[in-house]
Protein backbone atom coordinates (compact mmCIF):
# COMPACT_ATOMS: atom_id res chain seq x y z
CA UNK A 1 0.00 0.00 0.00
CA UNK A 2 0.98 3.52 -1.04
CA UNK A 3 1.50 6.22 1.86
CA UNK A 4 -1.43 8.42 2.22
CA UNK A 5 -1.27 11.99 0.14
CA UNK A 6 -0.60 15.48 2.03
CA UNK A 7 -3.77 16.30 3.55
CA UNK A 8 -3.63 19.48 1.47
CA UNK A 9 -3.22 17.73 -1.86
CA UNK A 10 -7.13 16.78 -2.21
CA UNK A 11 -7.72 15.61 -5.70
CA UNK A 12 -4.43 17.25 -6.99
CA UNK A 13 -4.96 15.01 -9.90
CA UNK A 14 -3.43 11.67 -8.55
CA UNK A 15 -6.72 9.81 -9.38
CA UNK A 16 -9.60 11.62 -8.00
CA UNK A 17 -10.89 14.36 -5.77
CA UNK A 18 -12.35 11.65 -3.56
CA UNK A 19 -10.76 8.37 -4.83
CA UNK A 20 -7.10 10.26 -4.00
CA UNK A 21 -8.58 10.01 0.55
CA UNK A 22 -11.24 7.00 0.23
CA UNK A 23 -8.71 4.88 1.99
CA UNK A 24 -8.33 8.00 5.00
């Protein structure tokens, strides 16, 4: 598993808006 994103980078265009924290 992949570490989680920076909080601040919500939907920064990794996947998606939501899809990018579904897993938080």
């Amino acid at each position: 598993m992949a570490p989680p994103p920076p909080a601040t980078g919500r939907g920064r265009g990794r996947r998606r808006p939501d899809e990018d924290f579904a897993s938080d």
